[in-house]
Structure formats: structure tokens, C-alpha cells
C-alpha atoms as a PDB file:
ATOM      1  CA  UNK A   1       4.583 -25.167  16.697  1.00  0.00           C
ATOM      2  CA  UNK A   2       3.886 -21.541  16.029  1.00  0.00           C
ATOM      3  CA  UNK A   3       2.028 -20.789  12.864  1.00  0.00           C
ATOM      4  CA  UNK A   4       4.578 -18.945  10.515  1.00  0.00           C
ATOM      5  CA  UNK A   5       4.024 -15.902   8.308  1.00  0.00           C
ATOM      6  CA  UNK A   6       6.306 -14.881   6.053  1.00  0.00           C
ATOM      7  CA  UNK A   7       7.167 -11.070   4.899  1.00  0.00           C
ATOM      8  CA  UNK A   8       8.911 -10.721   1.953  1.00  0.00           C
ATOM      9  CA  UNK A   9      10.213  -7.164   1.146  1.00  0.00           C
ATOM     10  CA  UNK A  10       8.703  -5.785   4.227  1.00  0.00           C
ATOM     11  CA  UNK A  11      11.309  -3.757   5.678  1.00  0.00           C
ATOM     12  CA  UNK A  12       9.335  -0.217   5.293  1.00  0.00           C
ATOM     13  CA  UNK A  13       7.051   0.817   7.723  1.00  0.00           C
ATOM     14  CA  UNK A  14       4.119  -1.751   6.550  1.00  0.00           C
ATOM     15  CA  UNK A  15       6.187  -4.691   7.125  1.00  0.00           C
ATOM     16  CA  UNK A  16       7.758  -3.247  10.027  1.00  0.00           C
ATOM     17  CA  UNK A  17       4.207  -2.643  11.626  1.00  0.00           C
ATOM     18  CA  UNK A  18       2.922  -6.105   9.982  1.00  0.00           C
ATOM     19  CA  UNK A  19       5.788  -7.918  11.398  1.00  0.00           C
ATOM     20  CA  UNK A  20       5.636  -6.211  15.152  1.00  0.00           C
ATOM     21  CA  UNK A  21       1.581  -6.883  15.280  1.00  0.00           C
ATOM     22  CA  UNK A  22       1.961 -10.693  14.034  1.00  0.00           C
ATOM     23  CA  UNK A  23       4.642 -11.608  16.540  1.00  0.00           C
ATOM     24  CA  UNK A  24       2.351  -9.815  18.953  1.00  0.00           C
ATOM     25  CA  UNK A  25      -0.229 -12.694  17.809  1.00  0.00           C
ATOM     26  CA  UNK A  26       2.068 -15.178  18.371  1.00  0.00           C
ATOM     27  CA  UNK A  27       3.122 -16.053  15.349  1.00  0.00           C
ATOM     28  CA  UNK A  28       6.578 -17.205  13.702  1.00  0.00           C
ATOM     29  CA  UNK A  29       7.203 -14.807  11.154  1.00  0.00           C
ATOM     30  CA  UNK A  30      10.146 -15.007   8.841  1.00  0.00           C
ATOM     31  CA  UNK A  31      11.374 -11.958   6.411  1.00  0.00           C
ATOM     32  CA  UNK A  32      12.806 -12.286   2.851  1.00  0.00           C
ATOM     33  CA  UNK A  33      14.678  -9.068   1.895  1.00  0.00           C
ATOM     34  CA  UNK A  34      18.151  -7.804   0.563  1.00  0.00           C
ATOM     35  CA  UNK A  35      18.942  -7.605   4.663  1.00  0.00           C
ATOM     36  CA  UNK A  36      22.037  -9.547   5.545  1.00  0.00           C
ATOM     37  CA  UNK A  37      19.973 -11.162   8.547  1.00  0.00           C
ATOM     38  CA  UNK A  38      16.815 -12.058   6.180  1.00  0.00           C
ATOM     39  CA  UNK A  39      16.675 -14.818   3.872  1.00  0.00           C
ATOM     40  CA  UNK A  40      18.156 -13.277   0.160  1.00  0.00           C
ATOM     41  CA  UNK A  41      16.094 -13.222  -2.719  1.00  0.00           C
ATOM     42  CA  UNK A  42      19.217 -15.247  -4.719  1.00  0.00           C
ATOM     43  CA  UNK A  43      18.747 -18.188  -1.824  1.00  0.00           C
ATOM     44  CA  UNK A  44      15.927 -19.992  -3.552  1.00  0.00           C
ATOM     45  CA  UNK A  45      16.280 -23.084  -1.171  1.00  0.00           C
ATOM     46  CA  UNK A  46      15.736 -21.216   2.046  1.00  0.00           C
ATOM     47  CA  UNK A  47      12.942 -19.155   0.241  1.00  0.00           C
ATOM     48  CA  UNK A  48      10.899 -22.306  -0.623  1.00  0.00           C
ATOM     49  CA  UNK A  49      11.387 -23.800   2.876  1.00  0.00           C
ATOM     50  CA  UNK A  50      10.411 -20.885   4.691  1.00  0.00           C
ATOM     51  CA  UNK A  51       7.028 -20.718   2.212  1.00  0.00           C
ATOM     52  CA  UNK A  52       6.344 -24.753   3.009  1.00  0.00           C
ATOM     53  CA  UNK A  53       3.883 -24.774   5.421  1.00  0.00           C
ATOM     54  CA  UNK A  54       3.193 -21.174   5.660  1.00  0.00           C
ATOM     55  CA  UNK A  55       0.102 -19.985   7.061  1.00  0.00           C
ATOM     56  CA  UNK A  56       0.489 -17.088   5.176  1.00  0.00           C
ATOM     57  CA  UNK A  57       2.484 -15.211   2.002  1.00  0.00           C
ATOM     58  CA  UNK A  58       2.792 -10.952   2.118  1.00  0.00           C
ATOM     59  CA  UNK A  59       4.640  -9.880  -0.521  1.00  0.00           C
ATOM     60  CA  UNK A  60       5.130  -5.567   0.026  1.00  0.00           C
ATOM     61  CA  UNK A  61       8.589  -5.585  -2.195  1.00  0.00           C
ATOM     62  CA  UNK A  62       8.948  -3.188  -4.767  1.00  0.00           C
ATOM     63  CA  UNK A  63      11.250   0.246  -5.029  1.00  0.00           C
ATOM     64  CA  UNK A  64       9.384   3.045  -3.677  1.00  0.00           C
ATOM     65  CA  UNK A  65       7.388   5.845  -6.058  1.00  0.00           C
ATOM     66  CA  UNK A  66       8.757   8.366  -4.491  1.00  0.00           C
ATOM     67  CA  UNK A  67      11.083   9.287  -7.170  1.00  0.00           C
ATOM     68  CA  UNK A  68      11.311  11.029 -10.801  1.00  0.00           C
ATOM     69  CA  UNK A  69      10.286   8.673 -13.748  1.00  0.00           C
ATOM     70  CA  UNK A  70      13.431   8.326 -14.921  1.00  0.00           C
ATOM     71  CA  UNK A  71      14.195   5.688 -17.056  1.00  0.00           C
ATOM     72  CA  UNK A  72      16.189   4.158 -14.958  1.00  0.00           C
ATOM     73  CA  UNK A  73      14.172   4.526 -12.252  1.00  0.00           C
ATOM     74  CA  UNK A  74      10.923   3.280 -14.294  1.00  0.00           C
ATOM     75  CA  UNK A  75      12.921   0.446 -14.967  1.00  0.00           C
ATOM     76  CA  UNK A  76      13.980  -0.415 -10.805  1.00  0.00           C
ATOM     77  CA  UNK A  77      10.330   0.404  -9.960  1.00  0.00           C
ATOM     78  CA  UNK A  78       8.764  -2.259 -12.370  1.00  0.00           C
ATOM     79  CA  UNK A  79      11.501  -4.723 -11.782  1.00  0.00           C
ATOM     80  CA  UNK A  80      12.035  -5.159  -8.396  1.00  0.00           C
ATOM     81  CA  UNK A  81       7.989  -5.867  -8.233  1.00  0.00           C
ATOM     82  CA  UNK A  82       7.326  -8.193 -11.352  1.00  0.00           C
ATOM     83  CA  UNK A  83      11.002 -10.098 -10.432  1.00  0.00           C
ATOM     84  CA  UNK A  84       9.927 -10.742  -6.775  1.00  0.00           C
ATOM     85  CA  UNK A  85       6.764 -11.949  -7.721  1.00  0.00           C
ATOM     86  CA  UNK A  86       8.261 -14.142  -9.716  1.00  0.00           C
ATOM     87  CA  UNK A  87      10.429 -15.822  -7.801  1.00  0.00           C
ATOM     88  CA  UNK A  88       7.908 -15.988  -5.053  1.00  0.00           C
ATOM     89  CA  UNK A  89       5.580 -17.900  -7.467  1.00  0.00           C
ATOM     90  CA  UNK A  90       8.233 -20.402  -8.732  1.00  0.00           C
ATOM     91  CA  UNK A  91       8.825 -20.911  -4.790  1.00  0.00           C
ATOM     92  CA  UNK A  92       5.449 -21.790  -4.294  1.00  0.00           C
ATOM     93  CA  UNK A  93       5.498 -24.252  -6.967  1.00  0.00           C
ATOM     94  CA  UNK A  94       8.196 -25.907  -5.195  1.00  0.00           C
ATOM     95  CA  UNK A  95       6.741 -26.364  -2.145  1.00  0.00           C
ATOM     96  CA  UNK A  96       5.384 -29.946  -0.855  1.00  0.00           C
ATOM     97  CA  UNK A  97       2.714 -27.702   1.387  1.00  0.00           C
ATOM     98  CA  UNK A  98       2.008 -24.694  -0.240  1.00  0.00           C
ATOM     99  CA  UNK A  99       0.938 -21.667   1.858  1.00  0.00           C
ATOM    100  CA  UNK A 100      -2.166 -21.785   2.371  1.00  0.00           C
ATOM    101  CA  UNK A 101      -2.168 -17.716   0.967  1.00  0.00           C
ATOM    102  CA  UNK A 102      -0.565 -15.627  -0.902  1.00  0.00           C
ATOM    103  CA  UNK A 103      -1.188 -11.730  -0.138  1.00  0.00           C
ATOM    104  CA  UNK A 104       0.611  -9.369  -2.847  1.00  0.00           C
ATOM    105  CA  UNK A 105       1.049  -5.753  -2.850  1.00  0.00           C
ATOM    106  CA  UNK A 106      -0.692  -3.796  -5.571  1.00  0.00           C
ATOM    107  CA  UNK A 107      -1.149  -0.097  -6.073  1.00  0.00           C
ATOM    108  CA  UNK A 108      -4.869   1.541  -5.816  1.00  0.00           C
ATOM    109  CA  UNK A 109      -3.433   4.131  -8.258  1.00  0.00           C
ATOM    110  CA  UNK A 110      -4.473   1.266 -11.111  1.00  0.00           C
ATOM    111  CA  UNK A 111      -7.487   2.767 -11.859  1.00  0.00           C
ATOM    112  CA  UNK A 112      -7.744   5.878 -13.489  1.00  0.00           C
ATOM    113  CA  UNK A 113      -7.919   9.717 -12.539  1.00  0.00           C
ATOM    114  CA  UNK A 114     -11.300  10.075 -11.298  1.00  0.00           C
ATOM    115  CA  UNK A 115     -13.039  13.165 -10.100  1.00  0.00           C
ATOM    116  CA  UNK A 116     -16.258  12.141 -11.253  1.00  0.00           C
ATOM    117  CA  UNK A 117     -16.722   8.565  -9.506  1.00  0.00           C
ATOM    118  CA  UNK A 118     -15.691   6.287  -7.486  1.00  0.00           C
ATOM    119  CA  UNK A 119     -13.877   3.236  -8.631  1.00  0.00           C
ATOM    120  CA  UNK A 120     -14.646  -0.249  -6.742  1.00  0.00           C
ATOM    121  CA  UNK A 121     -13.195  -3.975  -7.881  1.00  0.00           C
ATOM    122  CA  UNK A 122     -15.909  -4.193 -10.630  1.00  0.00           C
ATOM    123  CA  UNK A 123     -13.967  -0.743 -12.377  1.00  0.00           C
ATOM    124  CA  UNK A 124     -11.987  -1.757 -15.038  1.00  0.00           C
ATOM    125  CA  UNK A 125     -11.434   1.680 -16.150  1.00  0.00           C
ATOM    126  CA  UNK A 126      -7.801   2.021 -15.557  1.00  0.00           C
ATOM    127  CA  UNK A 127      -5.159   4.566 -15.839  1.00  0.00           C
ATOM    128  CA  UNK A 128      -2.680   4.804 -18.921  1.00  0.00           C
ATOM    129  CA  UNK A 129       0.017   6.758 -16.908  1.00  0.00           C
ATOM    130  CA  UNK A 130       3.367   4.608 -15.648  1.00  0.00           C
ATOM    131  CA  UNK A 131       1.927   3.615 -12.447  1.00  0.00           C
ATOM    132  CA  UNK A 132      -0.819   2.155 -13.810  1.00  0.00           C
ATOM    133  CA  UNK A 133       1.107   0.094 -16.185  1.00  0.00           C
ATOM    134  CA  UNK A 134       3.207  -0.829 -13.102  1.00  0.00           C
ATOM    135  CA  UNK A 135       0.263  -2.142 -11.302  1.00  0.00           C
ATOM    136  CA  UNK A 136      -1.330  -3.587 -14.244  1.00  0.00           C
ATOM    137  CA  UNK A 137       1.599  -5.615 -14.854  1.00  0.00           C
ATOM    138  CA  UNK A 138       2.308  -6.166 -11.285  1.00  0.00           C
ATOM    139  CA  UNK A 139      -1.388  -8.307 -11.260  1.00  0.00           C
ATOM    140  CA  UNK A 140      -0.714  -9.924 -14.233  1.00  0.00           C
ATOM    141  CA  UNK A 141       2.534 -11.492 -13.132  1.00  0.00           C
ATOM    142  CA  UNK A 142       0.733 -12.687  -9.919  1.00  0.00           C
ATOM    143  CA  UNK A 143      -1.845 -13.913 -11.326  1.00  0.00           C
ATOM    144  CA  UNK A 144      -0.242 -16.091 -14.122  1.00  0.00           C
ATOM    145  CA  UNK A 145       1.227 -18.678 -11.400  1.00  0.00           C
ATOM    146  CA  UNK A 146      -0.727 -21.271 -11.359  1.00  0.00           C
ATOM    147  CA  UNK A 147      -1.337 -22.528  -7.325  1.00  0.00           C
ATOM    148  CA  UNK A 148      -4.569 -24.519  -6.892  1.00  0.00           C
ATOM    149  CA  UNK A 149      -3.652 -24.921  -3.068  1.00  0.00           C
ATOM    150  CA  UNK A 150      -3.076 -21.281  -1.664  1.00  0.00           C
ATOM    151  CA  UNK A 151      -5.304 -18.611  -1.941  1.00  0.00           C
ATOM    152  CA  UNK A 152      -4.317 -15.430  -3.615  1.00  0.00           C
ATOM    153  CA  UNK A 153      -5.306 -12.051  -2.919  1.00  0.00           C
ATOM    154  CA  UNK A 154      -3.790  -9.141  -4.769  1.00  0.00           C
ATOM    155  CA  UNK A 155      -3.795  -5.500  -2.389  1.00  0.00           C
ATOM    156  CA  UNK A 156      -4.665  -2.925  -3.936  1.00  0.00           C
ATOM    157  CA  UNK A 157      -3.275   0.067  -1.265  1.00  0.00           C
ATOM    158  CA  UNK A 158      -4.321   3.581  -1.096  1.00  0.00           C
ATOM    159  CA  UNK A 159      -1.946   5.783   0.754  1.00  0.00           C
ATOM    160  CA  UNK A 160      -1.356   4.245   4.449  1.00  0.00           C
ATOM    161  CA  UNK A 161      -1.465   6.966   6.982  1.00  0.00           C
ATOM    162  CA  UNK A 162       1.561   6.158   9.675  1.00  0.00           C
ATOM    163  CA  UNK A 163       4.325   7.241  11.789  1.00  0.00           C
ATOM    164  CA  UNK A 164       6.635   6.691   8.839  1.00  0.00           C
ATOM    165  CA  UNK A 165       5.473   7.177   4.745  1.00  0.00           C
ATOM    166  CA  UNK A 166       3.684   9.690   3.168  1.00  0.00           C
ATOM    167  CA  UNK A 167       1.936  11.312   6.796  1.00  0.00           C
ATOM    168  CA  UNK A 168       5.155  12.908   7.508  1.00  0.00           C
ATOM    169  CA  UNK A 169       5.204  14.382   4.283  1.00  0.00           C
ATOM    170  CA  UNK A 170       2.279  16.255   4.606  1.00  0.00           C
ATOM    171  CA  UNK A 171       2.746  17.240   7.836  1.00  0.00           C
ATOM    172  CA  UNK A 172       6.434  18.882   7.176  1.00  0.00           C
ATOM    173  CA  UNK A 173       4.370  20.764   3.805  1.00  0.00           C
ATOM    174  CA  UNK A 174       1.193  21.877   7.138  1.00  0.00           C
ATOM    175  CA  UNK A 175       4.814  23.128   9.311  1.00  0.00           C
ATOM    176  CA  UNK A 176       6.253  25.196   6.093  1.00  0.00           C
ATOM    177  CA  UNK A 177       2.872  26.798   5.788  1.00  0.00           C
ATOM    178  CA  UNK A 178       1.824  25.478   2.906  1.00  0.00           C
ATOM    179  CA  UNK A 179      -0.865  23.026   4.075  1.00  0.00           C
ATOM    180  CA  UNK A 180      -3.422  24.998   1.859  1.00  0.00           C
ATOM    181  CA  UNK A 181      -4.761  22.900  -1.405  1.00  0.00           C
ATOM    182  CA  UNK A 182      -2.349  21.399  -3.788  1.00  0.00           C
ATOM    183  CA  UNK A 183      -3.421  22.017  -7.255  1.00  0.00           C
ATOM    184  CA  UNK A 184      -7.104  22.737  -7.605  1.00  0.00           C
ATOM    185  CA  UNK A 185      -8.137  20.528  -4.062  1.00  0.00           C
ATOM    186  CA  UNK A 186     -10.934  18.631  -5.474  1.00  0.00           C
ATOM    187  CA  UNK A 187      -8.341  15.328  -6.568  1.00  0.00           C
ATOM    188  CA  UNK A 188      -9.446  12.612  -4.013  1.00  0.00           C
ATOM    189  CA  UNK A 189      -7.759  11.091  -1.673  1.00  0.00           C
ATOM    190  CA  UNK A 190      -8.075   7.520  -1.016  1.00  0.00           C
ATOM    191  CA  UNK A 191      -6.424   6.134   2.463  1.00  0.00           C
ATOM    192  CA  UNK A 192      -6.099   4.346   5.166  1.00  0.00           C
ATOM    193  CA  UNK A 193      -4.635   4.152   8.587  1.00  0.00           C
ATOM    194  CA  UNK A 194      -2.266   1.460   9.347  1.00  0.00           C
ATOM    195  CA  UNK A 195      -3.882  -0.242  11.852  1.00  0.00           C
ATOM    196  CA  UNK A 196      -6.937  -0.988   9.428  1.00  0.00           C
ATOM    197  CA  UNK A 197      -4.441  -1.709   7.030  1.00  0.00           C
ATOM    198  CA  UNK A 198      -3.508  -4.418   8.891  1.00  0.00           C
ATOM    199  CA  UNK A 199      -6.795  -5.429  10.323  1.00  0.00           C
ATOM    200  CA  UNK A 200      -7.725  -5.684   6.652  1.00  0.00           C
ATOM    201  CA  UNK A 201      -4.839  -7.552   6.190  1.00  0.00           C
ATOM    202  CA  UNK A 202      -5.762 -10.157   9.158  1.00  0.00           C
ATOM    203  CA  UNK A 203      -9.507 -10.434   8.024  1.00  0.00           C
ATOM    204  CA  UNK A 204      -8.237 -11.443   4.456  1.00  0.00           C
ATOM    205  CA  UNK A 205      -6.190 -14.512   6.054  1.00  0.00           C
ATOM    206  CA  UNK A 206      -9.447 -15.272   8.552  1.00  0.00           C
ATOM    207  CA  UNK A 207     -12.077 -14.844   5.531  1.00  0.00           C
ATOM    208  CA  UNK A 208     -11.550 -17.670   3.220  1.00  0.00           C
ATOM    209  CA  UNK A 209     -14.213 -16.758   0.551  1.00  0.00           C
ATOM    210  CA  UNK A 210     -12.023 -13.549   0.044  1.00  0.00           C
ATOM    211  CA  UNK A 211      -9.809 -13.829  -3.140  1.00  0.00           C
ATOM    212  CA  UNK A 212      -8.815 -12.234  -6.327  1.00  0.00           C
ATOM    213  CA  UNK A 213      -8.220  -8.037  -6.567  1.00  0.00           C
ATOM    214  CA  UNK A 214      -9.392  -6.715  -3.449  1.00  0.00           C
ATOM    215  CA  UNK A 215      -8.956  -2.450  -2.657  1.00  0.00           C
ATOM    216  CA  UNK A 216      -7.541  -1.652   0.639  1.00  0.00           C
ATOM    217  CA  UNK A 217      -8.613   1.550   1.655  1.00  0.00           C
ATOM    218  CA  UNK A 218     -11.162   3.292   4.058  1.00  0.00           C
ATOM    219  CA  UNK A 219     -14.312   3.876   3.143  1.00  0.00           C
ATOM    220  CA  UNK A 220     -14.388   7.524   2.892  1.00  0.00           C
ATOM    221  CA  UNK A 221     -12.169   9.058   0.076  1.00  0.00           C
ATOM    222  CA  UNK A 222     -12.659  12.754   0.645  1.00  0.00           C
ATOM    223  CA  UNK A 223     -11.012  15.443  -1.359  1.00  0.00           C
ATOM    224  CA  UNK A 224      -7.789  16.853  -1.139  1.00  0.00           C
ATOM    225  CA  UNK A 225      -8.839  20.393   0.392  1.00  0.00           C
ATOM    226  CA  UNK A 226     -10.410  18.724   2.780  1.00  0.00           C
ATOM    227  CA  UNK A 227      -7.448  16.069   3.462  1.00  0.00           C
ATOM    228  CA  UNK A 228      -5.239  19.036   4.151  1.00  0.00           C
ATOM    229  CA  UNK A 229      -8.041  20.759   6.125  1.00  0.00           C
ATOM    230  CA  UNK A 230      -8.277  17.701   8.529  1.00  0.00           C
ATOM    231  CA  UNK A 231      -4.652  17.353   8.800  1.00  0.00           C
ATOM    232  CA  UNK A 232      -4.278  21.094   9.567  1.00  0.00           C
ATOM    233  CA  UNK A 233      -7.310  20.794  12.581  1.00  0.00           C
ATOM    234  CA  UNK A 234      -5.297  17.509  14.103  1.00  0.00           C
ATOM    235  CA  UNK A 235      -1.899  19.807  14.067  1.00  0.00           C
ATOM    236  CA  UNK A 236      -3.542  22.724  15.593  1.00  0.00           C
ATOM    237  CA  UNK A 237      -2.189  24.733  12.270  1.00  0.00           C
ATOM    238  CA  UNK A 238      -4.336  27.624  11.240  1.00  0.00           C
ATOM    239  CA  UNK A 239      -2.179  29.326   8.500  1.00  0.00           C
ATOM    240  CA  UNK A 240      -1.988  27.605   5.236  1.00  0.00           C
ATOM    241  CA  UNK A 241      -1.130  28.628   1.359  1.00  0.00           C
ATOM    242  CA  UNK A 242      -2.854  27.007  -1.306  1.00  0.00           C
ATOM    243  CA  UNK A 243      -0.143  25.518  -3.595  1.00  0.00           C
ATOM    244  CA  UNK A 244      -0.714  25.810  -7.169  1.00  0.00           C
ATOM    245  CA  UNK A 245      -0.055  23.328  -9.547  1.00  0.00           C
ATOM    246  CA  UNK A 246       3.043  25.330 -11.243  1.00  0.00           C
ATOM    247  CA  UNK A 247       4.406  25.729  -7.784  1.00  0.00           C
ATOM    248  CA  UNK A 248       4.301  21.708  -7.288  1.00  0.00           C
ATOM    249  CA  UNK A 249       5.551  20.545 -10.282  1.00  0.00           C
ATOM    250  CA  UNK A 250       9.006  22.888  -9.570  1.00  0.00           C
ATOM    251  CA  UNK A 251       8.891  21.562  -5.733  1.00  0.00           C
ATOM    252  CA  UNK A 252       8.568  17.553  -6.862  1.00  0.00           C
ATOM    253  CA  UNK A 253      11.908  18.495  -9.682  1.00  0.00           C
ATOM    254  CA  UNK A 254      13.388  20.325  -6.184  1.00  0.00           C
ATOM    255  CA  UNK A 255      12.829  17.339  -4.115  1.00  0.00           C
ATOM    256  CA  UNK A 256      12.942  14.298  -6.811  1.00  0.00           C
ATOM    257  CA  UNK A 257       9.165  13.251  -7.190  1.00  0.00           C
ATOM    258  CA  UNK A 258       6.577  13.291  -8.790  1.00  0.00           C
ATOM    259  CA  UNK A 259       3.388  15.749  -9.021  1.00  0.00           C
ATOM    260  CA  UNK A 260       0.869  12.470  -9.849  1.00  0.00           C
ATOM    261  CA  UNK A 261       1.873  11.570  -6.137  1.00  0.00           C
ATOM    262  CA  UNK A 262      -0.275  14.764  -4.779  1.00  0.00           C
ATOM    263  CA  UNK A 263      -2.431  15.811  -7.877  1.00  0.00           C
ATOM    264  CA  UNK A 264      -3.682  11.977  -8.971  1.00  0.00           C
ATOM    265  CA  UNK A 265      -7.295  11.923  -8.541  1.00  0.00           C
ATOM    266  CA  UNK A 266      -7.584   8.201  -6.673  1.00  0.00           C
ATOM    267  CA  UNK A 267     -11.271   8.084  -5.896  1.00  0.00           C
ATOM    268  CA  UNK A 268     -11.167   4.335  -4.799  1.00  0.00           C
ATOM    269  CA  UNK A 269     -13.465   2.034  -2.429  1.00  0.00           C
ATOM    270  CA  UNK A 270     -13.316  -0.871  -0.332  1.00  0.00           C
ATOM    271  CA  UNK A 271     -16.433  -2.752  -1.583  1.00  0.00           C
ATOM    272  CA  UNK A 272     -15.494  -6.389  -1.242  1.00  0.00           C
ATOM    273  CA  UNK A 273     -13.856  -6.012   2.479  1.00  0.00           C
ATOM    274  CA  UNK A 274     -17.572  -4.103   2.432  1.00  0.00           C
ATOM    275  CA  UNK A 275     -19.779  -6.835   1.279  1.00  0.00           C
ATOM    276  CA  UNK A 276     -17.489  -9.502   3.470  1.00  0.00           C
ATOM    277  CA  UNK A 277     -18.157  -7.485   6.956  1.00  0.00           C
ATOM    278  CA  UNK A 278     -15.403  -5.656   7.824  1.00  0.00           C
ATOM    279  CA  UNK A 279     -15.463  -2.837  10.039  1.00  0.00           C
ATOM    280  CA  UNK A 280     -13.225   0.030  10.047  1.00  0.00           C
ATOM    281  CA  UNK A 281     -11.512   1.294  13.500  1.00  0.00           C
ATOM    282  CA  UNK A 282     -11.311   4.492  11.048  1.00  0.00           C
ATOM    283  CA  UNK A 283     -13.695   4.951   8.828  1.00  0.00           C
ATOM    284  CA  UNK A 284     -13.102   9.323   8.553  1.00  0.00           C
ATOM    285  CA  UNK A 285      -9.821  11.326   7.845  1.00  0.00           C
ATOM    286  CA  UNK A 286     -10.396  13.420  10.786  1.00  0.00           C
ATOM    287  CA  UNK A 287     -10.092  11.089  13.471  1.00  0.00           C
ATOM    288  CA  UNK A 288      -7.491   9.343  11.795  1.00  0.00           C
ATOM    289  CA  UNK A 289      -5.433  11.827  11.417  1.00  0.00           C
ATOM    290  CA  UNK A 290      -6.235  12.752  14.815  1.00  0.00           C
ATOM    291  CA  UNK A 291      -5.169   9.010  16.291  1.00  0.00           C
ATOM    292  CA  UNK A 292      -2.078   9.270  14.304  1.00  0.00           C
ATOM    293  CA  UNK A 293      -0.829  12.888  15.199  1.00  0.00           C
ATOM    294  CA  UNK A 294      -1.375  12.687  18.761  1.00  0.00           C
ATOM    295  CA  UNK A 295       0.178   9.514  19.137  1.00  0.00           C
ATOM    296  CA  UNK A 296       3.300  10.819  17.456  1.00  0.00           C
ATOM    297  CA  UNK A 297       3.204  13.418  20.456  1.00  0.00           C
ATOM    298  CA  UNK A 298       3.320  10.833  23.405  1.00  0.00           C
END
């Protein structure tokens, strides 16, 4: 039998990409999602048979932050992660074999804005704005199931550079001509490029000393002028306007976001997957954002 991993709320890009590299390993992998041909979150059954035996748990469901903090929308955003998490743990409780781990999504935007250092798994200065809460509370509801037999290993992702999610974003602001700074361009950016995102991902399951908060995220944070500067070089865009921080706040009401998204100082690092060996495939902005553009060209 194949060994079976099982994506719940992966149908962004991340699962998508999890899912295609995993069957590409030859495993059985299983989604649980509001998709009609997924197991439903409501079926509670099929959820706690597809978890029995699992090799591994990913849990990536949760509304997307790319949206105004509405109340309504604060609401959706902290529900559909604390909920899902929730019944996930009560699942696991129900199983005769447990999975042998439990991977859950978590936000590196936990820890505070930092322009003055960097913030590993030992930082327990956190934020106080919404997302912070969110991934506070996020933890706190994963952590509070009890499972002595499966391993658990909260994510704490930086932006994932991709094909799909926020890459295209930036590149559409380089296009317009506005691929200057946003805001004053020293906020740092912590990120990472998918594939290392899921190399991280597959060292976690291989590594089984590896538990508790872990930050996923390259190595090498760099500001955001610089961000933009590297994503400008790999486009083969010279012209750019600096964006000030007025000007943002009136594009994210325009296109229903937020500012924190671009002016958040997230100066994060990957010290555990550090101290436990792994390597990064991209370690620097440059080349992956170089990797990432030219692929979208072949």
C-alpha cells in the first residue's frame, strides 16, 4: 500500500504544488476541502478514516488575507482557521492509528514589526495587530489537542514566491511602473520559494526530532527596496516609481486589501530548519526570483 498524505484546505497554489510533488513521490494523498470531489469538512466519518493511518497531516485552510479587515471578514479569516483545526484535532482523537504528524499552517506575520532585528522561534515578541491575534490564536487552538502519538509541527510561512499568490502581484505593480519602494523600503521581507517550501515541508516529515513552532522561510530576509530591486533585474524592468505610503493605503481601499500586506516589517528566520541541517535550493531573492520569472516564460 501507498503511504497516504492528507491535504486539508489545500486547494490554493501550496496545496496544489504540495499535492502534485507528493503524488510525484508516490504517495496516496487524499484532500479535505469545501470541493464537491474532496471529503467535506461536515463528513466527520470520512475525515477520521482518511487521518487513520496517515503518514502525514497538512492543514493550509484558512480564508485568504488578502482582503479589508472588515468585521465580517475578521470574523471568516479567524474562523475558517481555528474551526478547521478543530475539527481536525477531534478527528485525530478518533482515530485507532493516529497520523503519525500533524503539519498546520501558521502565519510568520506573528511576530511583531521589526526593522531593528530579526525574529527566530526563541522571539516571543509578537505583534498586537489582527493578524497577529489570528496567528496567535491559530497556535493556541493547535496546540490544546492533546495527541501523544503524532507529531505536531505548527508552520509559520513567510510569503511563498510562486506561479500563483502574492509573485504575481508584484510583478503586475513592476509592469504598471510602479516597482519602485513601497512606503519607506527598509520593511523586510521574509520569503520563500515554493519549492523550499515544500522541501521544508518534506524534511519536517523525514526529521523526527523536529516539533513545536517552526518558521518557514529562507534564510535571507532582505528589505523591501531591495525585494523590488531584484524583482525588477529578473523582469528586465528598468523604470520604477517609488510608491509612497499615502499612495498605498488609497490603492489597497481601490483594490480591497490591506497596506500591512506590503508595509509590515516581517524580519523573520529559519533557525530550527537551521540548526536541524537543511539546505536551501534558494537561499537569495535574486535567484529566486530569477528561477521563478523565467520559468513563467517557458
Amino acid at each position: 500500500m501507498k503511504s497516504k498524505i492528507v491535504i486539508a484546505g489545500g486547494t490554493g497554489f501550496l496545496g496544489k504544488y504540495l499535492s502534485e510533488k507528493y503524488k510525484a513521490l508516490d504517495y496516496e494523498v487524499i484532500h479535505i476541502s469545501r470541493r464537491s470531489n474532496h471529503i467535506q469538512w461536515n463528513d466527520s466519518g470520512k475525515i477520521t478514516e482518511a487521518l487513520d493511518s496517515a503518514e502525514a497531516l497538512i492543514n493550509l485552510a484558512g480564508k485568504s488575507v488578502n482582503c479589508r479587515y472588515t468585521d465580517a471578514n475578521k470574523k471568516e479569516i479567524l474562523d475558517s482557521r481555528i474551526k478547521t483545526t478543530a475539527i481536525l484535532g477531534n478527528a485525530i482523537q478518533r482515530c485507532a492509528n493516529p497520523p503519525k504528524l500533524w503539519m498546520n499552517a501558521g502565519t510568520a506575520t506573528i511576530y511583531r514589526h521589526s526593522e531593528d532585528k530579526a525574529m527566530t522561534e526563541d522571539s516571543v515578541e509578537y505583534g498586537s495587530e489582527y493578524s497577529c491575534f489570528v496567528g496567535k490564536k491559530w497556535e493556541e487552538t493547535f496546540f490544546s489537542f492533546a495527541s501523544p502519538d503524532t507529531r505536531k509541527v505548527a508552520l509559520r510561512i513567510s510569503i511563498v514566491l510562486g506561479k500563483e499568490g502574492a509573485l504575481p502581484e508584484y510583478e503586475k505593480i513592476v509592469r504598471w511602473g510602479l516597482g519602485g519602494q513601497q512606503g519607506n523600503g527598509r520593511q523586510m521581507v521574509s520569503w520563500i520559494h515554493i519549492e523550499d517550501f515544500f522541501r521544508a515541508v518534506l524534511f519536517i516529515q523525514q526529521r523526527q526530532e523536529i516539533s513545536g513552532s517552526i518558521n518557514v522561510t529562507s534564510p535571507n530576509p532582505i528589505p523591501n527596496k531591495y525585494f523590488m530591486a531584484a524583482l525588477r533585474k529578473a523582469m528586465h524592468k528598468s523604470f520604477r516609481l517609488p510608491v509612497p505610503k499615502l499612495l498605498l493605503k488609497l490603492g489597497a481601499l481601490l483594490m480591497g486589501t490591506e497596506t500591512e500586506l506590503l508595509l509590515k516589517s516581517r524580519w523573520v528566520m529559519p533557525q530550527k530548519l537551521l540548526n536541524s541541517g537543511f539546505v536551501f535550493e534558494f537561499p537569495f531573492a535574486e535567484a529566486a526570483l530569477r528561477d521563478l520569472v523565467n520559468k513563467k516564460k517557458m
